[in-house]
Protein backbone atom coordinates (compact mmCIF):
# COMPACT_ATOMS: atom_id res chain seq x y z
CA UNK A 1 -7.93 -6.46 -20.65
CA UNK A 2 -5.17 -6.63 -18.44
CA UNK A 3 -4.41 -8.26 -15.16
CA UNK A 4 -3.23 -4.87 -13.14
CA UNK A 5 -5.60 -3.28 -11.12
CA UNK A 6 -5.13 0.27 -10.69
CA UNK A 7 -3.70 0.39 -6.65
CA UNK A 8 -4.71 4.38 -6.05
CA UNK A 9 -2.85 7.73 -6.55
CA UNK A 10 -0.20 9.83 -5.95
CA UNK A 11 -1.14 13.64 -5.87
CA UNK A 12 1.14 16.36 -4.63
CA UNK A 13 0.65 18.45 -1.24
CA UNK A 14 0.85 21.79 0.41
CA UNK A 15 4.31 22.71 1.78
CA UNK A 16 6.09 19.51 -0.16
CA UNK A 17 4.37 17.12 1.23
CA UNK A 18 3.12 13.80 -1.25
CA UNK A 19 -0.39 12.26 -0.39
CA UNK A 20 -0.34 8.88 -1.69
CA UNK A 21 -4.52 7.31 -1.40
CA UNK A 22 -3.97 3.10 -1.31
CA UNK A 23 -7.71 2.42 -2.26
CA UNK A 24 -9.25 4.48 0.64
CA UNK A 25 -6.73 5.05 2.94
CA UNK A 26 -5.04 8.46 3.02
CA UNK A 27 -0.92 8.03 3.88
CA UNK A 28 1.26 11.26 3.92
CA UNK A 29 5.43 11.42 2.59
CA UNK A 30 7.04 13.95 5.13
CA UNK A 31 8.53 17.12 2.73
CA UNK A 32 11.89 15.91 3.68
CA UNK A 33 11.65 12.47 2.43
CA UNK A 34 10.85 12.79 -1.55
CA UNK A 35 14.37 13.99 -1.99
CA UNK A 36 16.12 11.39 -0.03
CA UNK A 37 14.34 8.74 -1.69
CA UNK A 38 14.79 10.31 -5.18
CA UNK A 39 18.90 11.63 -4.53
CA UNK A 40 19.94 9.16 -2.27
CA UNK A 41 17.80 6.25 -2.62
CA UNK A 42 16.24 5.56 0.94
CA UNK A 43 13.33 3.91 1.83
CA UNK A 44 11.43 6.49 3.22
CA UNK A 45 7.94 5.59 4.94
CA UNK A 46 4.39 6.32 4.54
CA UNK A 47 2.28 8.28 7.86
CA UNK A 48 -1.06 8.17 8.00
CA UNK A 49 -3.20 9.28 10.99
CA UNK A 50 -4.56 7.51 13.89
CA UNK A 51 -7.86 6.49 14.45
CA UNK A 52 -10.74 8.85 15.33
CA UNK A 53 -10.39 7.87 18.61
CA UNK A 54 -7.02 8.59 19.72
CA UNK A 55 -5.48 12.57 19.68
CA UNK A 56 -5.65 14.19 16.25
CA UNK A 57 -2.19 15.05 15.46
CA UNK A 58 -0.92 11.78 16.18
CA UNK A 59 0.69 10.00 12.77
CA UNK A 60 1.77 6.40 12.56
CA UNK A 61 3.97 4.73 10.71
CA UNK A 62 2.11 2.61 8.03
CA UNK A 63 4.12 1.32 5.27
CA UNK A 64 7.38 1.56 3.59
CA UNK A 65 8.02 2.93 -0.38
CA UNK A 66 11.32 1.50 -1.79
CA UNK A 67 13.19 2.15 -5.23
CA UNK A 68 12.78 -1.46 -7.34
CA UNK A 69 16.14 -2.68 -7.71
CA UNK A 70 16.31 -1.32 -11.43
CA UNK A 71 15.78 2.03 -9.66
CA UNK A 72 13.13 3.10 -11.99
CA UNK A 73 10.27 2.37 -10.41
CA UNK A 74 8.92 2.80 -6.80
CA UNK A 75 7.38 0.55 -4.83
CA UNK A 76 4.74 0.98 -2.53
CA UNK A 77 4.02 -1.62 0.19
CA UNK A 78 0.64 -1.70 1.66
CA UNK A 79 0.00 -4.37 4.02
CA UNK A 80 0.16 -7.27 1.68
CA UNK A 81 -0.24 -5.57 -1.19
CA UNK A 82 2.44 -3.85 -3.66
CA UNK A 83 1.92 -1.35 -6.05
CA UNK A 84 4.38 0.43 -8.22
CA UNK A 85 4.79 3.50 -10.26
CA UNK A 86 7.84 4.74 -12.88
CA UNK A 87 9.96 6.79 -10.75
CA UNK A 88 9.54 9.40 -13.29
CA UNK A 89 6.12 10.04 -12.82
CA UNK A 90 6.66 10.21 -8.89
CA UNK A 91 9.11 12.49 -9.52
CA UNK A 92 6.80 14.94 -11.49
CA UNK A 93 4.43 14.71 -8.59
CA UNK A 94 6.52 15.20 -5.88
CA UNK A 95 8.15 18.17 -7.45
CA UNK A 96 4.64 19.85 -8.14
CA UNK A 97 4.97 19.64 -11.90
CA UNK A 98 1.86 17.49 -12.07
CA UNK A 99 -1.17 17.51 -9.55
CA UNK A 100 -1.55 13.45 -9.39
CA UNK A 101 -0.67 10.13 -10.98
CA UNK A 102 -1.99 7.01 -10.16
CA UNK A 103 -0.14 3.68 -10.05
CA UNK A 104 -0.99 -0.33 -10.11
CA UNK A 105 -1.15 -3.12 -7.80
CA UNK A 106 1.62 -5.39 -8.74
CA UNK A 107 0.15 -9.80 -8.07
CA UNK A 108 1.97 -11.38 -6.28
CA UNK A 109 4.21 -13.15 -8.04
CA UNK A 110 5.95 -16.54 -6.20
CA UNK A 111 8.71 -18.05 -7.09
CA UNK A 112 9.40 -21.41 -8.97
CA UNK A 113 12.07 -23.73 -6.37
CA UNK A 114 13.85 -25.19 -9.63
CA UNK A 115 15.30 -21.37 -10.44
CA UNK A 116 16.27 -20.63 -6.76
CA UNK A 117 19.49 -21.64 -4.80
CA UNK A 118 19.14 -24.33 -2.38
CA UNK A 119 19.54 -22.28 0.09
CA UNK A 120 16.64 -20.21 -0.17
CA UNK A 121 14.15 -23.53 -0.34
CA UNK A 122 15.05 -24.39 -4.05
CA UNK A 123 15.50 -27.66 -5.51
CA UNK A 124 19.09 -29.16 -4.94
CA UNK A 125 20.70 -30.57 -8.53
């Protein structure tokens, strides 16, 4: 058994567009952003759309997805959650070669004070 929970999926859209679904919620990538993020390595962000209440085409701006520092995975932020796919697998789905992958919440993960420099609150020698 392991201790990642699987986050949501990834599926590819009409005109270029990536639909990533965090547990329920539905977020669109613009067209334009899987190949910045991919080629350049910008944090691009996720839309999703307003509440039933308010006009229907308006989109807000709900979280970010960011390249790990490795570059080899992406990370998607979610409130306070993180999940995170291999970039290769995004990749697939963003370029239409697969319909959908799905990816896992990362725990959150905090770090010890005696490995940390002082001045980001670790432990002075």
């Amino acid at each position: 058994m392991t201790a990642f929970a699987s986050g949501g999926q990834v599926m590819c859209g009409a005109g270029g567009g990536v639909h990533v679904r965090v547990w329920v919620e539905l977020h669109t990538i613009c067209p334009e952003d899987p190949g910045r993020f991919l080629f350049v390595g910008e944090r691009v962000s996720l839309f999703t759309r307003g509440p039933e209440n308010v006009l229907k085409d308006t989109v807000q701006v709900s979280s970010p997805v960011s390249p790990s520092p490795s570059g080899r995975a992406v990370i998607i932020t979610s409130g306070n959650q993180r999940s995170m796919l291999p970039c290769d697998r995004f990749l697939a789905v963003a370029l239409g070669e697969e319909i959908f992958c799905i990816f896992v919440e990362v725990p959150a993960d905090s770090p010890e004070s005696g490995i940390l420099p002082a001045s980001q609150g670790g432990i002075t020698p």
